[in-house]
Protein backbone atom coordinates (compact mmCIF):
# COMPACT_ATOMS: atom_id res chain seq x y z
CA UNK A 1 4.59 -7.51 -24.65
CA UNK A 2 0.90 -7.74 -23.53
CA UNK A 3 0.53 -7.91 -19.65
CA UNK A 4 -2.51 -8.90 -17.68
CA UNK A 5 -2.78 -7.60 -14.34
CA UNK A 6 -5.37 -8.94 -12.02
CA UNK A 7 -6.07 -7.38 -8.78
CA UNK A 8 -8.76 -6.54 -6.32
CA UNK A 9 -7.34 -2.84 -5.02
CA UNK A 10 -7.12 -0.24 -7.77
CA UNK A 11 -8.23 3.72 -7.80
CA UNK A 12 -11.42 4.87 -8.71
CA UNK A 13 -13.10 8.33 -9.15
CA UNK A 14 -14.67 7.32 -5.72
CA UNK A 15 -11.66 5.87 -4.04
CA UNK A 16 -8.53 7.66 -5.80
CA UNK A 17 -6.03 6.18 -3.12
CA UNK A 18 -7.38 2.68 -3.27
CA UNK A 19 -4.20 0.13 -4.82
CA UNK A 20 -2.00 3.47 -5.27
CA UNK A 21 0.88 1.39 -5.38
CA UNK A 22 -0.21 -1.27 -8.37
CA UNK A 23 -1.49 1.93 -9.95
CA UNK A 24 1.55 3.47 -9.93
CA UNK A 25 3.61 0.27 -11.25
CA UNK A 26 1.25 -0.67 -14.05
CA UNK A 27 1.17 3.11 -15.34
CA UNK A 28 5.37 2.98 -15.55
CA UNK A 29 4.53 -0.57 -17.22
CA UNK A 30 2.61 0.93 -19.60
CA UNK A 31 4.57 3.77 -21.04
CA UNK A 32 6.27 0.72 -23.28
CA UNK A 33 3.74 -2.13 -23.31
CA UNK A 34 0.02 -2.80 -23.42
CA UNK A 35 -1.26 -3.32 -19.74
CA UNK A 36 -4.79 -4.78 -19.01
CA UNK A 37 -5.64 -4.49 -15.99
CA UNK A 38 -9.20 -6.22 -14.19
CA UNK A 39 -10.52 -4.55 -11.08
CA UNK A 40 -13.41 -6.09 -9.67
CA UNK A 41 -15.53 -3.02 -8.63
CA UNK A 42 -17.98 -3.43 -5.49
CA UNK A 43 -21.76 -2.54 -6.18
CA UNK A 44 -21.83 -0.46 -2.77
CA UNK A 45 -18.47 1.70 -4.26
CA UNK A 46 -21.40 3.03 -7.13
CA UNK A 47 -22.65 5.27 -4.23
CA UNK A 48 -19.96 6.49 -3.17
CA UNK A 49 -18.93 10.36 -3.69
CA UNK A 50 -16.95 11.29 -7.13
CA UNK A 51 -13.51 12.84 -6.86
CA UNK A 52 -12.95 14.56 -9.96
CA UNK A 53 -10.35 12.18 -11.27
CA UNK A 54 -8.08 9.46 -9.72
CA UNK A 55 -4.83 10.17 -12.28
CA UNK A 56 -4.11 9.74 -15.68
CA UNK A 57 -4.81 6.24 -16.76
CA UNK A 58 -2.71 4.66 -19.71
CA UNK A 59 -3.97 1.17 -19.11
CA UNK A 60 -7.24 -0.13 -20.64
CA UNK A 61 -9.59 -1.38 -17.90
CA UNK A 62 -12.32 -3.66 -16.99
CA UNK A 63 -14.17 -3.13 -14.33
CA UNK A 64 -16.53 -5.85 -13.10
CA UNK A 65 -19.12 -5.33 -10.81
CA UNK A 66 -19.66 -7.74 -7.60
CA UNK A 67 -21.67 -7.57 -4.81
CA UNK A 68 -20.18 -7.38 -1.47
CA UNK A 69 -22.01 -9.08 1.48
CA UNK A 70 -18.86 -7.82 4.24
CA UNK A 71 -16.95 -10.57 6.36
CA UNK A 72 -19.44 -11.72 8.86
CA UNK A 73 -19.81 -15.16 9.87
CA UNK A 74 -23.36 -15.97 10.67
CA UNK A 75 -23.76 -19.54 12.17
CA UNK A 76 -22.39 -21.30 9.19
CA UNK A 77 -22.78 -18.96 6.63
CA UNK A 78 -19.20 -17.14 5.66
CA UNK A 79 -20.48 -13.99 4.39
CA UNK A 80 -16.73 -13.41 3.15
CA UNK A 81 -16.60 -16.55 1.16
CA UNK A 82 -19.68 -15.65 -0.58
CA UNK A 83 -18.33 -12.23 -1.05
CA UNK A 84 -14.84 -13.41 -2.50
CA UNK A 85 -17.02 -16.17 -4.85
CA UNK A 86 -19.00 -13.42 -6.46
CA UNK A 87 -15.30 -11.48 -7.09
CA UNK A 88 -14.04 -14.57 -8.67
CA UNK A 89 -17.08 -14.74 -10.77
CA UNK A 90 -16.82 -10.66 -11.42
CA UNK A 91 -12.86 -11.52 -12.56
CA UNK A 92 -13.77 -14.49 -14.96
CA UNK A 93 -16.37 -12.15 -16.59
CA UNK A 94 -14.02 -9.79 -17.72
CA UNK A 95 -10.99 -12.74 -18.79
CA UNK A 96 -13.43 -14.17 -21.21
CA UNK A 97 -12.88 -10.76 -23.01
CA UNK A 98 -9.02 -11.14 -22.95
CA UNK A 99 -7.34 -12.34 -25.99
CA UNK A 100 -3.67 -12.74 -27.08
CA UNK A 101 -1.72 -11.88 -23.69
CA UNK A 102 1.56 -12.80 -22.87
CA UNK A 103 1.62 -13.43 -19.32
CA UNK A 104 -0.29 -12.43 -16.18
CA UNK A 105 0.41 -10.53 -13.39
CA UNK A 106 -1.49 -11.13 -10.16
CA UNK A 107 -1.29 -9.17 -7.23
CA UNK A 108 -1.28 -10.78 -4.39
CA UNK A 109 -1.94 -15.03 -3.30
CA UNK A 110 -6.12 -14.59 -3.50
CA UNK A 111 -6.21 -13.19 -7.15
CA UNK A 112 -3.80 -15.57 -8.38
CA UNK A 113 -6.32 -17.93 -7.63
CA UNK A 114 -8.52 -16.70 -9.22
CA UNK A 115 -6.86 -16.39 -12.52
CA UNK A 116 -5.70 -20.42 -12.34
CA UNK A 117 -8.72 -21.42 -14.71
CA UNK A 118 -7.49 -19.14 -16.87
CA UNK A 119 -3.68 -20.14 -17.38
CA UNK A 120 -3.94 -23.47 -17.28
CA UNK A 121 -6.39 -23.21 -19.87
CA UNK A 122 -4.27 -20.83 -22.33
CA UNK A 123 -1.27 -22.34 -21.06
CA UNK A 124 0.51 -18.79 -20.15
CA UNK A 125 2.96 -17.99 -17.55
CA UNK A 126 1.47 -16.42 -13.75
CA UNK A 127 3.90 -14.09 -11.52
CA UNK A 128 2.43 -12.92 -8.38
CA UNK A 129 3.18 -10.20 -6.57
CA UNK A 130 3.09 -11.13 -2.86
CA UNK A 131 3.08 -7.99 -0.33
CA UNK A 132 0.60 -9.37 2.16
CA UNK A 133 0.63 -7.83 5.39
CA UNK A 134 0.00 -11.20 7.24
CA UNK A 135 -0.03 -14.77 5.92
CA UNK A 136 -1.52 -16.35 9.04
CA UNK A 137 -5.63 -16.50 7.83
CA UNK A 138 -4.52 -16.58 4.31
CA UNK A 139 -3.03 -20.28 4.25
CA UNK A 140 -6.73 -21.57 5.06
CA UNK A 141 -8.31 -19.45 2.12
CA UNK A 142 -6.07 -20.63 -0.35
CA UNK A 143 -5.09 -23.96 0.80
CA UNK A 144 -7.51 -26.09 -1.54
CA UNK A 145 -5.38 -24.49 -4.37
CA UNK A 146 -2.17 -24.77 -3.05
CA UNK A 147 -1.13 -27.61 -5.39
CA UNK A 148 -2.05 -25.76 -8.49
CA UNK A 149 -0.57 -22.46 -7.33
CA UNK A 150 2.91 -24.86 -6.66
CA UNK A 151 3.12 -25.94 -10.28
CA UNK A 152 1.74 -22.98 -11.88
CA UNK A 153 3.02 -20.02 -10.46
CA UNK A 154 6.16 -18.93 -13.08
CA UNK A 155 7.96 -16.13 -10.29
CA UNK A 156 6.94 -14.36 -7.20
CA UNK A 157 7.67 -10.64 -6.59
CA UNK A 158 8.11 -10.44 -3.42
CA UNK A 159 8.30 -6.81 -1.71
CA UNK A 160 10.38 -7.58 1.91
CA UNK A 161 11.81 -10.52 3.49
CA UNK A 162 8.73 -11.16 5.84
CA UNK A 163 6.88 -12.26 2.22
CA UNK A 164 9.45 -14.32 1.67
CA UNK A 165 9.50 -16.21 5.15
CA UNK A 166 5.27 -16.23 4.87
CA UNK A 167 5.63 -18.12 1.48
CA UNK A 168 8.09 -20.62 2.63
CA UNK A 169 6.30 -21.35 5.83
CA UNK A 170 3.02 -21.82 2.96
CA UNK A 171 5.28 -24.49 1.00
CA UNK A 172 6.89 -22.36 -2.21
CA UNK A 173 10.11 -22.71 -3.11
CA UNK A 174 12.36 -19.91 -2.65
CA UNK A 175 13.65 -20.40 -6.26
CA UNK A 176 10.41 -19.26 -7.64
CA UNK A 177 11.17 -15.60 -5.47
CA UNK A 178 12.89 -12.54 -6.00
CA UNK A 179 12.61 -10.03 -3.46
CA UNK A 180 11.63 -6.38 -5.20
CA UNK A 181 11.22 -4.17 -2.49
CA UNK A 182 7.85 -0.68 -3.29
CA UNK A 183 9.27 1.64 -4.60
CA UNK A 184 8.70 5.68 -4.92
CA UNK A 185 8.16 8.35 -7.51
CA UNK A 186 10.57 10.94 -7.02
CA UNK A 187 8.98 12.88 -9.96
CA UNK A 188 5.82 12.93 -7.73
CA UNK A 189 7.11 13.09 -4.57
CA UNK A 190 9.60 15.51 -3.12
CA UNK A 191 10.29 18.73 -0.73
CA UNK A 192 9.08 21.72 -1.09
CA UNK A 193 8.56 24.21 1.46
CA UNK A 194 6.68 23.57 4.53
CA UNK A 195 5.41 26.89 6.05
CA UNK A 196 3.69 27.31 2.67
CA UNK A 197 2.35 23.96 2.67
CA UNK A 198 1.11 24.56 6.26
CA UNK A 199 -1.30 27.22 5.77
CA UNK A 200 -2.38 25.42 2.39
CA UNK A 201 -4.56 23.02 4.53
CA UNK A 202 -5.21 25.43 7.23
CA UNK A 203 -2.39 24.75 10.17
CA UNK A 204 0.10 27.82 11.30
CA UNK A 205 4.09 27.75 9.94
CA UNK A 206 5.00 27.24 13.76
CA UNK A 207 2.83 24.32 14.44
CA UNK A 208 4.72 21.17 14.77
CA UNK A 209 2.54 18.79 12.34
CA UNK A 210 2.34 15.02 12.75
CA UNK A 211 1.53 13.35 9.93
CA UNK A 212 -0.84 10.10 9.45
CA UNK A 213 -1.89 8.31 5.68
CA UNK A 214 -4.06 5.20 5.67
CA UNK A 215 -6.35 3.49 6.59
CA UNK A 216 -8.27 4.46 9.82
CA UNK A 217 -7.95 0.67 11.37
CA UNK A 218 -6.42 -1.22 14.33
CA UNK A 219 -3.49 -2.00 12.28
CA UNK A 220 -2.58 1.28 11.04
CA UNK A 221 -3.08 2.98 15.00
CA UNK A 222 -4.29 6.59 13.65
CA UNK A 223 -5.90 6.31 17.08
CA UNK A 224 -2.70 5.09 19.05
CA UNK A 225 -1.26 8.17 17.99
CA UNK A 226 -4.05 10.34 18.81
CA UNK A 227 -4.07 8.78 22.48
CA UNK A 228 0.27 9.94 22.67
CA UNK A 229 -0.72 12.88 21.57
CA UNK A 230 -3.39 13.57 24.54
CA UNK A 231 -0.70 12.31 26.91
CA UNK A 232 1.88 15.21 25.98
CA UNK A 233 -0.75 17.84 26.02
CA UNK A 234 1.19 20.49 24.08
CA UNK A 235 -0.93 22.92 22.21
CA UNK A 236 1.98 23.12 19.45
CA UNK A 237 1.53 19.66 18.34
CA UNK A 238 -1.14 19.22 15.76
CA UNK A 239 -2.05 15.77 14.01
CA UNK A 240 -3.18 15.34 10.49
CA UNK A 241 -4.86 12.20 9.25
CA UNK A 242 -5.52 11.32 5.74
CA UNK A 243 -8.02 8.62 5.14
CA UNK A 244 -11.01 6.99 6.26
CA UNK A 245 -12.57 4.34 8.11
CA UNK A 246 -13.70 3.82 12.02
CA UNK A 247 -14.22 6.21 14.26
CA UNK A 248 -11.01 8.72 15.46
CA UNK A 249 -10.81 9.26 19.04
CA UNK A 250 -12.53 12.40 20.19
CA UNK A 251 -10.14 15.65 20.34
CA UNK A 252 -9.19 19.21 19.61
CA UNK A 253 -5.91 18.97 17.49
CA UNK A 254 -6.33 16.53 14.49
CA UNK A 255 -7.42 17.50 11.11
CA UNK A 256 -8.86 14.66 8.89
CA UNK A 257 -8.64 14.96 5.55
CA UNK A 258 -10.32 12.39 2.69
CA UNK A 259 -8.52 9.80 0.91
CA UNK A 260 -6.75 11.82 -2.03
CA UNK A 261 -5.42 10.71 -5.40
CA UNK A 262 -1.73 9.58 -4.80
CA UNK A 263 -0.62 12.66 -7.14
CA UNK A 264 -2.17 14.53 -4.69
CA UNK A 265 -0.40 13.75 -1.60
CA UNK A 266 2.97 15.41 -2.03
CA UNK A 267 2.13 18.68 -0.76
CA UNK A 268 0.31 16.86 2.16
CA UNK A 269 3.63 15.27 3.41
CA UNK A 270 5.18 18.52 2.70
CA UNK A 271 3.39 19.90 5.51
CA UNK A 272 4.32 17.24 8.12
CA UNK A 273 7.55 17.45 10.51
CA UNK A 274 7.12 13.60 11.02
CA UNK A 275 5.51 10.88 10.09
CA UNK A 276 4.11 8.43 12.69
CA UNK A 277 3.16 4.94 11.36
CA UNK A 278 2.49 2.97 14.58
CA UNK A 279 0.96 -0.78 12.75
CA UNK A 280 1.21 -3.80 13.38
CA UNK A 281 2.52 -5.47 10.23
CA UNK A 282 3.11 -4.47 6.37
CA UNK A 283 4.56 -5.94 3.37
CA UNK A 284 6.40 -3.21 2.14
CA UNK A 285 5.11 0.37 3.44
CA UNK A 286 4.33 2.87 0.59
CA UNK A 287 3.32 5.81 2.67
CA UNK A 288 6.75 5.27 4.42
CA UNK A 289 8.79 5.47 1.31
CA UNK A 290 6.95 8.48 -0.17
CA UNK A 291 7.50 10.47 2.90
CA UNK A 292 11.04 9.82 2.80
CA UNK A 293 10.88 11.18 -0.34
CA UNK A 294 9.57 14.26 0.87
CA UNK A 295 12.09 14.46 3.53
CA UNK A 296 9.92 13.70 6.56
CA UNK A 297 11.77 11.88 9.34
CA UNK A 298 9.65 8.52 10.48
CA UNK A 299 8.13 7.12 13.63
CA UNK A 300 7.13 3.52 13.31
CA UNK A 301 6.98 -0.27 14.22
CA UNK A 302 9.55 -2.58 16.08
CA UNK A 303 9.34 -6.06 14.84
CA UNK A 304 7.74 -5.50 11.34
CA UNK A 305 9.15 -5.25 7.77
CA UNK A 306 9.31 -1.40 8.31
CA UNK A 307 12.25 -2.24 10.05
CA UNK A 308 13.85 -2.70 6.75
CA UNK A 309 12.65 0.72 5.75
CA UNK A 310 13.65 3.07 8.47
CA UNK A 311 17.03 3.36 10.85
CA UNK A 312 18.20 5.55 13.70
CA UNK A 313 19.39 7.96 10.97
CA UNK A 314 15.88 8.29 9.46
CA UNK A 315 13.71 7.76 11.91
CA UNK A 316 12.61 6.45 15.24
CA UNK A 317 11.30 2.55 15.92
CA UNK A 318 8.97 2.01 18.85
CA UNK A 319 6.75 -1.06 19.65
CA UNK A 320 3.79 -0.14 17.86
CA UNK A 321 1.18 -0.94 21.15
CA UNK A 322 2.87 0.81 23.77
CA UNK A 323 1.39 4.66 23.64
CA UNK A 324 4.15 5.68 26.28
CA UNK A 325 6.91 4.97 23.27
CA UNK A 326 4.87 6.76 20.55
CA UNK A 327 4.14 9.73 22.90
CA UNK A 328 7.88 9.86 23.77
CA UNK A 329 9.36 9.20 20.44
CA UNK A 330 7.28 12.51 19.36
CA UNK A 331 8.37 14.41 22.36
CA UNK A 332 11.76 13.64 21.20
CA UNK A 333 11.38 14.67 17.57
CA UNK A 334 9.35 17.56 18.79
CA UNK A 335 12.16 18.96 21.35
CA UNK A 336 15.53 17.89 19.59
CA UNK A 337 15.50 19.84 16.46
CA UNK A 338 19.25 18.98 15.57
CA UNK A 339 17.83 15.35 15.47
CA UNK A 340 15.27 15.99 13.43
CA UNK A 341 16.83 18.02 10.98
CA UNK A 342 19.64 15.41 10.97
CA UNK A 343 17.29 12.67 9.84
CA UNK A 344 15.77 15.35 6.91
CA UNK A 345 19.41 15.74 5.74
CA UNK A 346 19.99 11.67 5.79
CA UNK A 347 16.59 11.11 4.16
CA UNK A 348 17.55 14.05 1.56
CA UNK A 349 21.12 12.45 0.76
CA UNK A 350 18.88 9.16 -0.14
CA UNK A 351 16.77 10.18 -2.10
CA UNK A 352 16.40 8.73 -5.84
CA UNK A 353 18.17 5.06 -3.84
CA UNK A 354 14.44 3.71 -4.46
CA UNK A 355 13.17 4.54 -7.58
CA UNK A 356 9.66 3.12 -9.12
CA UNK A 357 11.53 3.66 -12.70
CA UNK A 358 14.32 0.90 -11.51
CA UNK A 359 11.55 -1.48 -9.99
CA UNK A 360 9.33 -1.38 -12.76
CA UNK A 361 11.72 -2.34 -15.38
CA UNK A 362 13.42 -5.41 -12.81
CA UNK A 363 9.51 -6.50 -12.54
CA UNK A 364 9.63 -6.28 -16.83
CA UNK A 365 12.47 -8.76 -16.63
CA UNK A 366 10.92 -10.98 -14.49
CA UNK A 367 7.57 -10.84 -16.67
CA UNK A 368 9.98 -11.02 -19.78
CA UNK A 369 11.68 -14.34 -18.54
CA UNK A 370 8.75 -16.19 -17.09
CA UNK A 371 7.31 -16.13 -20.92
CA UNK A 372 10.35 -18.29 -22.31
């Protein structure tokens, strides 16, 4: 079977993390079908430092470039619908170069618009992969199309229940959705041993380690944490944040690392004794299920999806705005070591329960069916 996957987030040599996840599924897609995948590719991204590579790729790609004007409004110009027009036009560039696919695989609501020209016109089936974080903005950008997306769309993939309540409230039918919850490598990611992993990025065996991976945004709350962290005001406690983006709060314990190709990061949760993930909404966490892989006990978000992710045997929920419950729920980890090492020995006695083999070939059926 041939697959086309369209979607906007993939890695590159200058962002290796970028679309980790849809990397990661399309490369176990690939090891017994022919994947295309288009990735629009900003002209700013050209600047950009080089890593020296992002992971082996078994895919063929296209890569078309776009310019990116950002997401102001100004007056009545919508910078971001300019911006998204030019990565429509960058995607329909590269599909008049595809030939003889079976069906298409968009990820997420916004490309799958974008590819609706295209399977109408060659009459082929469209599954979209919804793991949006939030659905409240998107129903506006996407609204014109609704109709189209209604008839068109063959199956959604739908990573948590949250999707599935977000494309109901939109107007899909629930028959057209199977919930498919990320999924982890446990080839990739695993425990090894921490005092050794520790030193390898310059901390001390004894320090107690905090561990952040994402995006450096109001959603994600690297900075929340960073403000707990001032509050307890214990020079054991060291934070570690991998990623990029605004400014981190000003301080004397947190080492920032770059973003990092995903085959990268298992030695990096290795060196963490927890995990703190303080946001405000997901689809499906991937940094959350890789560091249960690794055996890292988790501190995150009351009234998300992560609640479907985490329990009181593997971690610690707080509401993800209050910086008293963050502080204290790392206080707690920090002091109570039978607790913690409880939750390692739960999240070690679950580990292979997720596997990215087992979602990638229910996704294949799902592809597989839609073209009958």
């Amino acid at each position: 079977m041939k697959i086309l996957v369209v979607a906007n987030t993939y890695p590159s040599l200058q962002k290796p993390n970028y679309g980790a996840f849809v990397y990661n599924l399309v490369q176990e897609l690939a090891k017994e079908h022919e994947v295309v995948v288009i990735t629009p590719y900003k002209v700013s991204d050209l600047f950009k430092k080089k890593h020296i590579t992002y992971g082996n790729e078994k895919c063929k790609l296209y890569r078309p470039m776009y310019l990116s004007l950002g997401n102001l409004k100004l007056g009545k110009l919508d910078l971001g619908k300019i911006s998204s027009e030019f990565s429509k036009l960058a995607f329909e560039r590269s599909l008049k170069k595809i030939k003889d696919v079976d069906v298409v695989y968009a990820h997420f609501l916004v490309n799958g618009v974008k590819v609706l020209d295209f399977v109408e016109k060659n009459k082929l089936p469209l599954v979209i992969a919804s793991g949006e974080s939030y659905y409240t903005t998107l129903g506006a950008k996407i609204k014109p199309n609704l109709p189209r997306l209604k008839e068109k769309v063959s199956q959604f993939i739908c990573v948590s229940k949250n999707n599935v309540e977000g494309l109901k409230v939109l107007g899909f039918s629930t028959e057209k959705m199977t919930l498919v919850p990320n999924a982890v490598d446990y080839d990739v990611f695993k425990p090894i041993g921490k005092d050794v992993t520790k030193t390898q990025i310059g901390l001390k065996p004894e320090d107690f380690v905090v561990g952040f991976i994402g995006h450096f945004i109001h959603r994600k709350g690297p900075n929340r944490i960073i403000r707990a962290i001032k509050n307890l005001n214990e020079a054991n406690i060291k934070l570690v944040c991998v990623g990029s983006g605004e400014k981190l709060d000003d301080n004397n314990f947190t080492l920032t690392l770059p973003p990092m190709p995903n085959s990268q990061l298992n030695d990096i949760y290795n060196a963490f004794d927890v995990f703190v993930l303080p946001t405000l909404s997901e689809g499906h966490c991937n940094v959350i299920e890789e560091a249960k892989a690794c055996g890292v006990p988790i501190i995150s978000s009351k009234g998300t999806s992560v609640e479907n992710q985490i329990n009181e045997q593997t971690g610690l929920l707080v509401d993800p705005l209050n910086i008293s419950e963050i502080e204290k729920a790392i206080w707690k980890l920090y002091k109570d070591k039978e607790v913690r090492e409880g939750m390692v020995d739960n999240l070690l006695n679950q580990r292979g329960s997720n596997s990215l083999k087992v979602r990638a070939e229910k996704i294949l059926a799902i592809l597989k069916s839609s073209t009958r």
